[in-house]
Protein backbone atom coordinates (compact mmCIF):
# COMPACT_ATOMS: atom_id res chain seq x y z
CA UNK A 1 0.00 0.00 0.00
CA UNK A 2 1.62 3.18 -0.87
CA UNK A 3 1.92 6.08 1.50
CA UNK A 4 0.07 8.99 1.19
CA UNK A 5 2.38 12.59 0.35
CA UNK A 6 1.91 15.24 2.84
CA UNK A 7 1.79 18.74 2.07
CA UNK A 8 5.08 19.22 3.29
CA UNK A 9 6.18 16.43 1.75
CA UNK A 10 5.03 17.96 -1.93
CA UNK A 11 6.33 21.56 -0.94
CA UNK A 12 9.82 19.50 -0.22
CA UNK A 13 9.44 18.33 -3.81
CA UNK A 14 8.59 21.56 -5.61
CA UNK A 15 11.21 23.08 -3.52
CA UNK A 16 14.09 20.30 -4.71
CA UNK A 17 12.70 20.94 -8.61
CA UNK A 18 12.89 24.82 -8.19
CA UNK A 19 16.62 23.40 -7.23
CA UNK A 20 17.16 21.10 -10.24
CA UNK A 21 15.20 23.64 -12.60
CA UNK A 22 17.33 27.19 -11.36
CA UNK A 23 20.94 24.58 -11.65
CA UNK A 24 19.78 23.57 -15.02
CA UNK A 25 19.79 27.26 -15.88
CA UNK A 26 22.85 28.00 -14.83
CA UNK A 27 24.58 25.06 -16.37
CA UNK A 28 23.01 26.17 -19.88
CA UNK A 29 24.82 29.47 -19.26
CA UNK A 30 27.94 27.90 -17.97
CA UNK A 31 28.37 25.68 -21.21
CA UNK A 32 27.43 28.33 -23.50
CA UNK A 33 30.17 30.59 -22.12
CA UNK A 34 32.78 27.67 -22.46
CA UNK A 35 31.89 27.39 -25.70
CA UNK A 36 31.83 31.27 -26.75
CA UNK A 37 35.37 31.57 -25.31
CA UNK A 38 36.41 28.63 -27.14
CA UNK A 39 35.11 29.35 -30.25
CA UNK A 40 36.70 32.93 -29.80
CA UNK A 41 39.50 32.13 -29.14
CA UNK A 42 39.64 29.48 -32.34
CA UNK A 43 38.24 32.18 -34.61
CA UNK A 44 40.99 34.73 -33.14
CA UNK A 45 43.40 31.62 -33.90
CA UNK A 46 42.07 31.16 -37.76
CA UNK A 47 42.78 34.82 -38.43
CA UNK A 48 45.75 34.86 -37.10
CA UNK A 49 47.91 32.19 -38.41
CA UNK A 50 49.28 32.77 -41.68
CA UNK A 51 49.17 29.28 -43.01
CA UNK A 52 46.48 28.25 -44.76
CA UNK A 53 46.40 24.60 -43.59
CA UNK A 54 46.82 25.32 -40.15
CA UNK A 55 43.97 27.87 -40.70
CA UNK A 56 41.59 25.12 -42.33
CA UNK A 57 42.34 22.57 -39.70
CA UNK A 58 41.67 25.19 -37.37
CA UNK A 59 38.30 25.97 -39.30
CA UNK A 60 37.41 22.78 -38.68
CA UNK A 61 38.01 22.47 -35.16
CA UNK A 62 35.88 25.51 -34.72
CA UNK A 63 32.89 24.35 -36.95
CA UNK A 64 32.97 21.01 -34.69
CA UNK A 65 33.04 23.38 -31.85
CA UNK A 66 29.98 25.24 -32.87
CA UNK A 67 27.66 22.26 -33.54
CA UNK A 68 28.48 20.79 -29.87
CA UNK A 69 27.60 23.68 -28.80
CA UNK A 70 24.22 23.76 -30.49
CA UNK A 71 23.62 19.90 -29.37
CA UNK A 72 24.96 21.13 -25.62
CA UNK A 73 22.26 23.94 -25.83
CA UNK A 74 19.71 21.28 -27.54
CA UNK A 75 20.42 19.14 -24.02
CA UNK A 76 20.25 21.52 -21.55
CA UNK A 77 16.94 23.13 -22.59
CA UNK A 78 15.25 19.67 -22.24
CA UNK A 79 16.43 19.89 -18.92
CA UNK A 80 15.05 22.81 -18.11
CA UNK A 81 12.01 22.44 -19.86
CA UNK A 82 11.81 19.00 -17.73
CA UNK A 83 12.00 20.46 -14.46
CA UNK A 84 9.64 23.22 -15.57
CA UNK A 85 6.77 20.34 -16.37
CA UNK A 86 7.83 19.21 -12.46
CA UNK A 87 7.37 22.33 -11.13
CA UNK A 88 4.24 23.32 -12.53
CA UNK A 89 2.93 19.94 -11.74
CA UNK A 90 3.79 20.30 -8.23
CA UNK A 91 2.77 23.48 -7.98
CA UNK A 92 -0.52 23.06 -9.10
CA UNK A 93 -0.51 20.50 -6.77
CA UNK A 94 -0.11 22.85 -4.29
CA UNK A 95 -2.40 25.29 -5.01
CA UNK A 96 0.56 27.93 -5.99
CA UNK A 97 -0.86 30.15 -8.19
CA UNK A 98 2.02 31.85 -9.73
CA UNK A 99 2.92 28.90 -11.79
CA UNK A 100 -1.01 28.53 -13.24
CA UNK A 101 -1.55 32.19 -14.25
CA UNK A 102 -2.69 32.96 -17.72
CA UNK A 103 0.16 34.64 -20.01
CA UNK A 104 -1.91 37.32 -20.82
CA UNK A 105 -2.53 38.55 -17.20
CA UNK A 106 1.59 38.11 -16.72
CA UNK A 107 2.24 39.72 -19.96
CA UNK A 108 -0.44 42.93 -18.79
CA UNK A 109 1.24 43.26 -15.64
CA UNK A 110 4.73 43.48 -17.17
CA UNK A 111 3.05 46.33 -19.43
CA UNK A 112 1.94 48.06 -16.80
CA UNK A 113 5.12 48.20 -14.72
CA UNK A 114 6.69 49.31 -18.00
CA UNK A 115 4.24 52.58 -18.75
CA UNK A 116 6.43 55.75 -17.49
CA UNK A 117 5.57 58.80 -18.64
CA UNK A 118 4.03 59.97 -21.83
CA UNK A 119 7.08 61.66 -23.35
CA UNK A 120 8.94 58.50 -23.77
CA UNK A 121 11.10 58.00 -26.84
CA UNK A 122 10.43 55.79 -29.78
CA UNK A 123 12.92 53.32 -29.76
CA UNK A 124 11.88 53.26 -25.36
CA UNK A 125 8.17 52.70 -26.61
CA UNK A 126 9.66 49.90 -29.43
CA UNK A 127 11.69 48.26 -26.62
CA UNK A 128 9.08 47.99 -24.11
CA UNK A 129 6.70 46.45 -26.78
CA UNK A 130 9.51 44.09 -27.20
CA UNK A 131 9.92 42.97 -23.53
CA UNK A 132 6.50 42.36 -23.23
CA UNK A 133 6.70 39.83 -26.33
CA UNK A 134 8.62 37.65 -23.87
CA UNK A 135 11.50 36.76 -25.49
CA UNK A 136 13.57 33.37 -24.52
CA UNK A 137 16.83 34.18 -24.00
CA UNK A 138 18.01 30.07 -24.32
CA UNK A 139 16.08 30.41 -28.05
CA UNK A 140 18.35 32.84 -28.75
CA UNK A 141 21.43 30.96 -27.60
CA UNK A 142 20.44 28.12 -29.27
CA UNK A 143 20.02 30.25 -33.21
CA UNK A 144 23.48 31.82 -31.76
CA UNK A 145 25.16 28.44 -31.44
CA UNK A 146 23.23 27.55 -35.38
CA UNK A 147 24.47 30.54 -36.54
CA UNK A 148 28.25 30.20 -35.31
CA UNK A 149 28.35 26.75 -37.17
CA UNK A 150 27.44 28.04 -40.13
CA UNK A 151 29.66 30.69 -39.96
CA UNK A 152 32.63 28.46 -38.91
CA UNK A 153 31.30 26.24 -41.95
CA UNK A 154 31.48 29.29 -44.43
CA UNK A 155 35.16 29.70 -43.09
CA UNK A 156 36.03 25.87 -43.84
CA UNK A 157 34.78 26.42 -47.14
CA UNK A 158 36.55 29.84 -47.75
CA UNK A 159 40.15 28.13 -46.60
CA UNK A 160 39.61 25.18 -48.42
CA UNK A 161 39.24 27.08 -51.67
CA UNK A 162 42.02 29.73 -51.11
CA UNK A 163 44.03 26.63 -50.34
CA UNK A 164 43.03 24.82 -53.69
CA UNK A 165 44.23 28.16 -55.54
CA UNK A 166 47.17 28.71 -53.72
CA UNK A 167 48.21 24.79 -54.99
CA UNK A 168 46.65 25.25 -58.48
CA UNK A 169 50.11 26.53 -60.25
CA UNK A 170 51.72 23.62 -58.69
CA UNK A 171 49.16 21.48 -59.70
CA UNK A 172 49.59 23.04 -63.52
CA UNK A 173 53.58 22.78 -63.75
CA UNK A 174 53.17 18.98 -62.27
CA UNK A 175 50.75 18.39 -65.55
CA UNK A 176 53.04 19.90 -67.76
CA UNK A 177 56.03 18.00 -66.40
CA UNK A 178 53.89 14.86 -67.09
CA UNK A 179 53.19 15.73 -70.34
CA UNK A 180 56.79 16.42 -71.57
């Protein structure tokens, strides 16, 4: 027969996923700043060097880089988005009510706590409208991290090709060596 949770029991739960759901967060941001630096500093590294092989293998490296960092991102926002199911569960549960208001009553509240004064400016007026859109932040990240591989991909190409040409009159005197 299985026991029946308290109510302290339940608020120990939603307490431990708040836990889980806020280290989740910061571990997204913790790997995504691992990854910016490192991809930084490779990208710093690719434009520096003056050989072009080094450059490409370095190209690589970085485009490699830039897609674990998209799959790292991919991870860690299940995880969050896991715990977030847990704590709205639990919270309902409990009868919380923060976690089970409607997103239009949030999104009003965060529009009025944004109204100042009449006289604001435009672009203060376009931001505001903005906030209140709701924006995810970890979205963003995530079209970053796409964005960087591509990029990085773009470079691979670009050294790859400048390479090719560099050999090509090599290439041509080898074929006319053959030839004679």
């Amino acid at each position: 027969m299985a026991s029946r949770k308290t109510k302290a029991d339940r608020l120990k739960e939603l307490d431990i996923a708040l836990e889980n759901r806020a280290f989740e967060i910061q571990l997204f941001w913790q790997r995504s700043n691992y990854f910016l630096v490192l991809i930084t500093a490779l990208g710093i590294g690719a434009i520096a060097v003056d050989a072009n092989l080094l450059a490409l293998l370095i190209t690589v490296f970085g485009t490699i880089a830039s897609f674990l960092w998209f799959r790292t991102n991919l991870g860690s926002r299940f995880w969050q988005e896991s715990w977030e199911v847990e704590v709205n569960e639990l919270a309902g549960q409990l009868g919380v009510r923060s976690f089970e208001r409607p997103m239009r009553d949030i999104r009003e509240q965060v529009r009025s706590s944004l109204k100042g004064s009449k006289k604001q400016s435009f672009l203060r007026r376009w931001v505001d409208r903005q906030i209140v859109k709701k924006p995810s932040v970890s979205y963003h990240m995530i079209i970053l991290s796409i964005i960087s591989t591509i990029v990085w991909l773009f470079a691979f190409l670009f050294f790859s090709i400048q390479i090719f040409f560099d050999a090509l009159p090599l290439i041509n005197s080898s074929i006319v060596c053959l030839r004679n």
